[in-house]
Protein backbone atom coordinates (compact mmCIF):
# COMPACT_ATOMS: atom_id res chain seq x y z
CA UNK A 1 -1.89 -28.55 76.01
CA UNK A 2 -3.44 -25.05 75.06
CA UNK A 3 -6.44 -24.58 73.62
CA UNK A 4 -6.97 -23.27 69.99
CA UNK A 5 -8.26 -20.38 70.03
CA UNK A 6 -11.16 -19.25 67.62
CA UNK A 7 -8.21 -16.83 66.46
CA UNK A 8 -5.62 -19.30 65.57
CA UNK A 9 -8.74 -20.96 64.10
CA UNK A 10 -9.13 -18.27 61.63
CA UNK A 11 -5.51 -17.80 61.10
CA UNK A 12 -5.09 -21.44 60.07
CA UNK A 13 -8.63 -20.59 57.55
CA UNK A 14 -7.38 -17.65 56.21
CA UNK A 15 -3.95 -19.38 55.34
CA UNK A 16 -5.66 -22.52 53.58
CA UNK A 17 -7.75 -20.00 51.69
CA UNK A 18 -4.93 -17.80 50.59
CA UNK A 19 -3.06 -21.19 49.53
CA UNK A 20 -5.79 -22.09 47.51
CA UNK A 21 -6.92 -18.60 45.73
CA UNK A 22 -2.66 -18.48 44.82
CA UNK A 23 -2.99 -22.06 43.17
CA UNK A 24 -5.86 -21.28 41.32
CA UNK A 25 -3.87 -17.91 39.52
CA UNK A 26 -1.08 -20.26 38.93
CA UNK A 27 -3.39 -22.38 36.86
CA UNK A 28 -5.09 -19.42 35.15
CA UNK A 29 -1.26 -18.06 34.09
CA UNK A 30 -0.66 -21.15 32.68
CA UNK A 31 -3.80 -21.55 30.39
CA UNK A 32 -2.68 -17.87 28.63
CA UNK A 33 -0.16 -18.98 27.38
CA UNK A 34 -2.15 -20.93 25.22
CA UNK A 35 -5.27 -18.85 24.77
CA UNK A 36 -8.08 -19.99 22.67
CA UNK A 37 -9.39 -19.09 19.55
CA UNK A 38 -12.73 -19.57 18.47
CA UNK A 39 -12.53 -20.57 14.59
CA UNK A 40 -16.00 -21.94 13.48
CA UNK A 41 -17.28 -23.95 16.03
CA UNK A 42 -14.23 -25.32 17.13
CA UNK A 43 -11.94 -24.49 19.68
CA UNK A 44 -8.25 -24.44 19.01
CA UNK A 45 -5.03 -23.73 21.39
CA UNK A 46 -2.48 -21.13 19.90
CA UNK A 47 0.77 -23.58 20.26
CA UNK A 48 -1.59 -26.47 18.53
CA UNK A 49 -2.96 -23.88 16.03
CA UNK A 50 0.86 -22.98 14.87
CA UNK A 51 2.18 -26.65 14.89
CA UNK A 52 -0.40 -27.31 12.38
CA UNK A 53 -0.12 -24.10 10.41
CA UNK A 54 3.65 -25.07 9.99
CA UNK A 55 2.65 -28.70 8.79
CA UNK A 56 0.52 -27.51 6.15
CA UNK A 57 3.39 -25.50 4.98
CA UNK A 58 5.06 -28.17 4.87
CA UNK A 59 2.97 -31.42 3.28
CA UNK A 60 0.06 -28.80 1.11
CA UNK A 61 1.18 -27.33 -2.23
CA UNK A 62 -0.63 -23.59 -2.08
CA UNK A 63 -3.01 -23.20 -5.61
CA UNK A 64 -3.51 -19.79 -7.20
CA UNK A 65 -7.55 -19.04 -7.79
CA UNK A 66 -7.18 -18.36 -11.65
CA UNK A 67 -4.22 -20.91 -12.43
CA UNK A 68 -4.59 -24.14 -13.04
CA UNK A 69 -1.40 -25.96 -13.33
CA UNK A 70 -1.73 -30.21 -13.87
CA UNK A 71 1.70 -32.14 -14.63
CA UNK A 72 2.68 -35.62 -15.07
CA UNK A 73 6.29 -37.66 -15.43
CA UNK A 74 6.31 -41.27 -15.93
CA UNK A 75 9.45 -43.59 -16.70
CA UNK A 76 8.92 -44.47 -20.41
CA UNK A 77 8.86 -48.25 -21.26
CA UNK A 78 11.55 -50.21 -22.60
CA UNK A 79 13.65 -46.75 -22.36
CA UNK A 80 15.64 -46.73 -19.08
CA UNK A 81 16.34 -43.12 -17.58
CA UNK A 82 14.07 -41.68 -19.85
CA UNK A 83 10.62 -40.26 -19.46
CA UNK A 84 7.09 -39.39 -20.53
CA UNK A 85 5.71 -36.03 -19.58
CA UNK A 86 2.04 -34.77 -19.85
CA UNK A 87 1.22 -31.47 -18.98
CA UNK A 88 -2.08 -29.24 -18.80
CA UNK A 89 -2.17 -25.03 -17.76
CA UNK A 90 -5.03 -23.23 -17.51
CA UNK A 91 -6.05 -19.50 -16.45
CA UNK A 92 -9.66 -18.36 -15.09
CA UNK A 93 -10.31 -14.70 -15.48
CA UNK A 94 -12.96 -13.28 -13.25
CA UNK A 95 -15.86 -13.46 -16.35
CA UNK A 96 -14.85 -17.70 -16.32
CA UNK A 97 -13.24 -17.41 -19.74
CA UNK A 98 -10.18 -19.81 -19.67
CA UNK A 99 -7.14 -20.02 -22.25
CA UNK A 100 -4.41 -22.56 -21.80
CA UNK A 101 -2.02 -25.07 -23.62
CA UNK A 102 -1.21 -28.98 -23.09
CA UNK A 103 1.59 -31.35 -23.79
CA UNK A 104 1.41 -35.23 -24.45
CA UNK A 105 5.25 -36.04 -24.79
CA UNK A 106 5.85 -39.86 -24.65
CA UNK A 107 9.34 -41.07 -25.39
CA UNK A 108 9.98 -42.13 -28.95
CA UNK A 109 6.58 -40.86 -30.17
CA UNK A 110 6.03 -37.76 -31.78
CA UNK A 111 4.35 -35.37 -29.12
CA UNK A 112 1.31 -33.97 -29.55
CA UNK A 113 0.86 -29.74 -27.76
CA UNK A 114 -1.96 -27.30 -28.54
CA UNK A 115 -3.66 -23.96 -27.49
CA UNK A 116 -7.09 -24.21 -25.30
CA UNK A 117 -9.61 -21.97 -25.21
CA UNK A 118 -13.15 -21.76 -23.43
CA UNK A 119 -15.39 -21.04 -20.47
CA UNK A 120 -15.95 -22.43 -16.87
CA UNK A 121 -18.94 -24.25 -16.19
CA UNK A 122 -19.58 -23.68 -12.39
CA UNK A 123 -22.51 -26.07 -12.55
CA UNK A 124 -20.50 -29.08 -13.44
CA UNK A 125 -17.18 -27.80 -11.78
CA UNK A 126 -15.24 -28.10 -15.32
CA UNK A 127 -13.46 -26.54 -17.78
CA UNK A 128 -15.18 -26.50 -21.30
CA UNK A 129 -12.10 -26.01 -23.97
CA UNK A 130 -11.80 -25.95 -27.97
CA UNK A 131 -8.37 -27.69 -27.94
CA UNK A 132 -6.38 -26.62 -31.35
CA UNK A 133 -3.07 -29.12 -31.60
CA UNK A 134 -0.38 -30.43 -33.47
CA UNK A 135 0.42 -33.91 -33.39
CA UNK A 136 2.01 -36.39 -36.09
CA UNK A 137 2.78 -33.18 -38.48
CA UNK A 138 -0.93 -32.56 -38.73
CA UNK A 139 -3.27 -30.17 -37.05
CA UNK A 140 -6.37 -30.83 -35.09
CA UNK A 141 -9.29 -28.95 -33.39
CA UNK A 142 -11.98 -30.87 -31.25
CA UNK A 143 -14.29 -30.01 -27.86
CA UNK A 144 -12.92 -31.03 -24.46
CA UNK A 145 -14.36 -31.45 -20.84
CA UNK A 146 -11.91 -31.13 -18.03
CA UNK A 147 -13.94 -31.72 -15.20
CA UNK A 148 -11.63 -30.36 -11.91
CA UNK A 149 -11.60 -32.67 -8.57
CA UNK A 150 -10.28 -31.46 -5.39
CA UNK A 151 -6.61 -32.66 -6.67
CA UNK A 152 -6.66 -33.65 -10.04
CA UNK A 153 -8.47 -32.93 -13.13
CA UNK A 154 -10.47 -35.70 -15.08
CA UNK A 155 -8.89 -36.04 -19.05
CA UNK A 156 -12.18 -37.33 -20.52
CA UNK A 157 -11.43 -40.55 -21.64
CA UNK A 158 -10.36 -43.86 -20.18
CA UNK A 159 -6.82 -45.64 -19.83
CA UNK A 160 -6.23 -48.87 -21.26
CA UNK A 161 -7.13 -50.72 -17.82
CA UNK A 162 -10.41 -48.92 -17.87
CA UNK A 163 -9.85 -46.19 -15.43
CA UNK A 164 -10.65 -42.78 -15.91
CA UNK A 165 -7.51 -41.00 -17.10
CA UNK A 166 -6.30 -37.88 -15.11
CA UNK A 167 -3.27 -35.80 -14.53
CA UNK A 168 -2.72 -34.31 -10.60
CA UNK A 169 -3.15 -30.86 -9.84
CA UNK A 170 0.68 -29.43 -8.60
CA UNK A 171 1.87 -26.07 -7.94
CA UNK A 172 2.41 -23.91 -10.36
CA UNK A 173 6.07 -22.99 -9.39
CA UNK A 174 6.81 -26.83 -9.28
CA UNK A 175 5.05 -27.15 -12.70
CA UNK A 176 7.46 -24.47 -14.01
CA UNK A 177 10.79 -26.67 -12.89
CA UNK A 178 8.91 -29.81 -13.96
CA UNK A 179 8.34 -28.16 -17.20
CA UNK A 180 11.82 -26.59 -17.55
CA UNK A 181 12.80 -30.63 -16.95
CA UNK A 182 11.09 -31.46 -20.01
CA UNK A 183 12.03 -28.68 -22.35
CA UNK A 184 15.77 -29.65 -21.61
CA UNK A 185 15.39 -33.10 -22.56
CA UNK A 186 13.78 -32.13 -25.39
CA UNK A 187 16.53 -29.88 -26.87
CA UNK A 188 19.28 -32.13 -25.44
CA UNK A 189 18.00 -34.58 -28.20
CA UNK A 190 18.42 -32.42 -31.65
CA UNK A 191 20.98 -29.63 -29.94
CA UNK A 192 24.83 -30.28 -31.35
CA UNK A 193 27.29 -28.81 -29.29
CA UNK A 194 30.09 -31.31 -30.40
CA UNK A 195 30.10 -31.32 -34.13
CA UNK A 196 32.54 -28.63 -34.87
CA UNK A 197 32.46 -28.92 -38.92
CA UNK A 198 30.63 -26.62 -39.78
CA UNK A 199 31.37 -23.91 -36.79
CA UNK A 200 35.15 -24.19 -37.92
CA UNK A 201 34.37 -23.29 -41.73
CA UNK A 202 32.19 -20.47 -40.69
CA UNK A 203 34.77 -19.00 -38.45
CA UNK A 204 37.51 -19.68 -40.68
CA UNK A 205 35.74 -17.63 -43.47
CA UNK A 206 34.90 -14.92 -41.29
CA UNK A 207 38.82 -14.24 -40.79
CA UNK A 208 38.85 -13.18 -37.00
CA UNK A 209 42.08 -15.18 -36.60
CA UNK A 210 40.95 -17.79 -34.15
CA UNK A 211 43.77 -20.55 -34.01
CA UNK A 212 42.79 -24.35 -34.36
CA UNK A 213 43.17 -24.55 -30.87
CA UNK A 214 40.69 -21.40 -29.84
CA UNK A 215 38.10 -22.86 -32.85
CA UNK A 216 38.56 -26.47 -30.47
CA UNK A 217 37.19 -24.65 -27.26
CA UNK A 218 34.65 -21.92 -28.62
CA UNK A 219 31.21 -22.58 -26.95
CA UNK A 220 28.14 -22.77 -29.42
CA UNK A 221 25.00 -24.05 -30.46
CA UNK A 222 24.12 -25.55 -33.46
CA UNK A 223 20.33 -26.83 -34.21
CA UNK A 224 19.06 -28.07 -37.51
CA UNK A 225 15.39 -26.25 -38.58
CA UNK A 226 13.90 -25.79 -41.97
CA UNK A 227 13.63 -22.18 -42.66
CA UNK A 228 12.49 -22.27 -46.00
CA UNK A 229 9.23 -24.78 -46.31
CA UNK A 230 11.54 -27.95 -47.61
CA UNK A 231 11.95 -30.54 -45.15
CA UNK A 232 14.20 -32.16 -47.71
CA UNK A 233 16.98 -29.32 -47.26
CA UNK A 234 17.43 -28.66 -43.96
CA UNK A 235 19.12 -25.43 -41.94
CA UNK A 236 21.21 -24.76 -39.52
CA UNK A 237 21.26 -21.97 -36.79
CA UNK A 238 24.78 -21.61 -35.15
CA UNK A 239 24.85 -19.90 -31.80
CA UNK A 240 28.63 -18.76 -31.26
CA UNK A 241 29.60 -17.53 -27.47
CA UNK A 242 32.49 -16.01 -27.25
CA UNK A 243 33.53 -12.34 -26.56
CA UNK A 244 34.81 -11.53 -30.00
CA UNK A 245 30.73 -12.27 -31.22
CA UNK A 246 29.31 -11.04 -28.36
CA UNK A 247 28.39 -7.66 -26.57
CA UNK A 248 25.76 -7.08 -23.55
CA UNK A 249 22.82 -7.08 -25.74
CA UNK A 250 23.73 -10.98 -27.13
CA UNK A 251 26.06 -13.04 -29.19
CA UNK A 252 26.05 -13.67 -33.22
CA UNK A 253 23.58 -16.12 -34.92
CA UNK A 254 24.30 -17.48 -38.12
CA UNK A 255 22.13 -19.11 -40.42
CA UNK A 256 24.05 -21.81 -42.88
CA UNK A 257 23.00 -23.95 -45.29
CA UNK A 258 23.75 -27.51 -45.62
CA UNK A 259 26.91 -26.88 -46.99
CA UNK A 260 27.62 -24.88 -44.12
CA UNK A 261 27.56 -21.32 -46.08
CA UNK A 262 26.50 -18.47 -44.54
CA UNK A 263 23.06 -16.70 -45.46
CA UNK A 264 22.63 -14.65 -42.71
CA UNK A 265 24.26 -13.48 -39.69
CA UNK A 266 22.31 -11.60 -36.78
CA UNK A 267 23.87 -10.01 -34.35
CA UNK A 268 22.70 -8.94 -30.68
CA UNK A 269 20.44 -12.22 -30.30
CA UNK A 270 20.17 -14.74 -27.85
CA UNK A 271 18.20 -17.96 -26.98
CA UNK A 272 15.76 -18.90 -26.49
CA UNK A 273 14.56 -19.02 -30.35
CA UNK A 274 11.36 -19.65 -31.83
CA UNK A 275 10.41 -21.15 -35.63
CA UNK A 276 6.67 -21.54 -36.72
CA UNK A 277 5.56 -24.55 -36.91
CA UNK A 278 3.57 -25.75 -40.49
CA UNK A 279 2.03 -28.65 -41.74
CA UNK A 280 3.41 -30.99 -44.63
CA UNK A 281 0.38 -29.49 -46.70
CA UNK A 282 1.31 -25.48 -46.02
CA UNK A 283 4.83 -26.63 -46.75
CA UNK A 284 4.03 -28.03 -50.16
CA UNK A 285 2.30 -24.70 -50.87
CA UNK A 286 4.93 -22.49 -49.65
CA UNK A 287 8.26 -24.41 -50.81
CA UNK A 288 10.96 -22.01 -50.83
CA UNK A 289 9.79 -19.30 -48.77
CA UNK A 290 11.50 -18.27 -46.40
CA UNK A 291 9.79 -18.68 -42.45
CA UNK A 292 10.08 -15.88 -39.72
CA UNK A 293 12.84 -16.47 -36.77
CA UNK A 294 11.65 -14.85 -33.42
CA UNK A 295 14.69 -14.46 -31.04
CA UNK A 296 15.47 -12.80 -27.60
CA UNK A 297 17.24 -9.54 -28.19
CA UNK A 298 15.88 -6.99 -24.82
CA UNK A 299 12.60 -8.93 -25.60
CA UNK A 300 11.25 -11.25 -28.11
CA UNK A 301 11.88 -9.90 -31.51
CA UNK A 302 9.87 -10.81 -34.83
CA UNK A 303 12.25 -11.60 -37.69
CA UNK A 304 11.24 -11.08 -40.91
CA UNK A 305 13.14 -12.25 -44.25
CA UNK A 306 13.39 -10.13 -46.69
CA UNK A 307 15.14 -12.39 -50.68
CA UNK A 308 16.20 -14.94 -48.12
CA UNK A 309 18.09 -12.38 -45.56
CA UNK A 310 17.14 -12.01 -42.02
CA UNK A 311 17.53 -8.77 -40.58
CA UNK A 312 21.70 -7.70 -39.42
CA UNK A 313 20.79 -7.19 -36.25
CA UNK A 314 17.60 -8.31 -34.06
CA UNK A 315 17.18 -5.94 -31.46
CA UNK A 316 15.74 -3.01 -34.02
CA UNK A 317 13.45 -5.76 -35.45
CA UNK A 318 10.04 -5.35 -33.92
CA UNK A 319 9.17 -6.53 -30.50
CA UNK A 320 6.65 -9.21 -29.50
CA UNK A 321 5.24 -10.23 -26.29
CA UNK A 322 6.50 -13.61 -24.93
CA UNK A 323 2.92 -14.81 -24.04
CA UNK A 324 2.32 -14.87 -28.28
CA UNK A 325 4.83 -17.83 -28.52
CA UNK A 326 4.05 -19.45 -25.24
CA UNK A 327 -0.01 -19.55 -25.40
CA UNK A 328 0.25 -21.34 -28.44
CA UNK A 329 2.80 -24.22 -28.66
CA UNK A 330 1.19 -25.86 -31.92
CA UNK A 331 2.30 -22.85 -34.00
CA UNK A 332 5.66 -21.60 -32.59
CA UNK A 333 8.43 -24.36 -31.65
CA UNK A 334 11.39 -24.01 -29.52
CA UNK A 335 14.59 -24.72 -31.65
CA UNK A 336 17.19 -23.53 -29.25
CA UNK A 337 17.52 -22.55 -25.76
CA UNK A 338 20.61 -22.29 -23.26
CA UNK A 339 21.15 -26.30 -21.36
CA UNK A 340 21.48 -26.21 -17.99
């Protein structure tokens, strides 16, 4: 047997080594493809740092700074498949003033909806509001605290079981469908889109020579309002889609009385349309006078009666920003809108 030789020795070294130094890069490779990131004091791999990214995404609603948006639907008692919604928006400019509005809707009581207005008080990490409202046919101001939690926002008082009561904070985009939801409802309840009596008199005087069959299929929208400060005689606005009534700009809206009689017709409107709201007291005072209509005509439009007529056609009338109807739900109400 030969003897190693210190060179085969150093061969055999050298090839260990080499073996060794090769494993060790291997390794390194491997650890960048997950490089770290120093975030704070902890230490987080890339791959890990997107798998929880993407989970967030997925389970965490994302909140705007300066909008507040709180919503709540509950099944309503004793009413199967229907619903009680409560809702609360509020936005924070950068001086912490803070307007908003809220909705108390519970099924088969009358709702209560009002305008809020105030400051943010960073020390107690709440919302101090004047709340003006509407509820029962009579208006209300009073002082709230909304004191905000990291999900929710405290109401003030307590519920009947002795807890505090509070409505979760959601997303505003979600709050917009939940809210949508809840407008539709509403509507669906007083909106007559079956009741053809008084469509087919108005069309019939009108003498555009729809046959009983066309007057059977016409689309429209009919809601009951009082117009004129008498709940005791009530209106009717009558929303008539079909091409022969209706041009790019909108259809024609007529206004009958309860006879079904025409008193106005406006053309170039559409929904959604707006009535004031007024107390039983402002209506004793004002009986017979007529109440403005505020329609969508290439923007909100301000309609004002003039002997009981309503302007021929709504898109000269003057033009209103929709935040003056929405901001203040106890003094404008939606009477008709488009269902889904």
């Amino acid at each position: 047997m030969k003897q190693i030789t210190p060179y085969y020795t150093f061969l055999i070294c050298y090839l260990i080594l080499l073996c060794f130094i090769q494993s060790c890069k291997q390794s390194q490779t491997s650890d960048k493809e997950h490089p770290i990131i120093e975030e704070g004091d902890s230490l987080i791999k890339k791959a890990v740092l997107s798998q929880a990214t993407t989970k967030n995404v997925d389970t965490v609603q994302a909140f705007e700074e300066h909008l507040f948006c709180f919503a709540q639907k509950s099944e309503a008692v004793n009413y199967p498949n229907e619903y009680n919604y409560e809702f609360i928006r509020l936005e924070k400019d950068d001086d912490g003033k803070v307007t908003g509005q809220f909705y108390v809707s519970y099924f088969g009581k009358d709702e209560a909806k009002g305008h809020l207005k105030g400051v943010w008080n960073k020390d107690k990490q709440a919302f101090d509001v004047t709340a003006e409202y509407l509820a029962e046919g009579e208006t209300y101001k009073e002082q709230r605290t909304y004191a905000i939690k990291e999900d929710h926002i405290l109401l003030g008082y307590q519920t009947p079981d002795g807890q505090e009561a509070s409505l979760p904070r959601i997303n505003c985009e979600i709050y917009k469908g939940l809210f949508k939801e809840y407008q539709q409802g509403f509507i669906n309840h007083f909106l007559n889109t079956t009741d053809r009596s008084r469509l087919k008199k108005v069309m019939t005087s009108q003498n555009l020579g729809y046959s009983e069959e066309d007057l059977d299929k016409l689309k429209f929208l009919e809601a009951m309002v009082d117009l004129n400060h008498d709940p005791s005689d009530y209106e009717y606005l009558l929303y008539v889609m079909d091409p022969m009534l209706c041009g790019t700009g909108g259809c024609n809206l007529f206004i009958l009385n309860k006879s079904g009689e025409v008193l106005s017709e406006i053309s170039v409107t559409r929904p959604p349309i707006y009535v004031p709201i007024t107390s039983f007291e402002n209506d004793q005072k004002q009986k017979g006078e007529w109440k403005e209509l505020y329609v969508y005509s290439k923007g909100y439009r301000r309609l004002v009666p003039k002997n009981g007529q309503y302007p021929t056609n709504a898109s000269m009338a003057p033009e209103i920003l929709e935040a003056q109807l929405l901001n203040f739900p106890n003094a404008y109400r939606l009477v008709m809108d488009y269902l889904d």
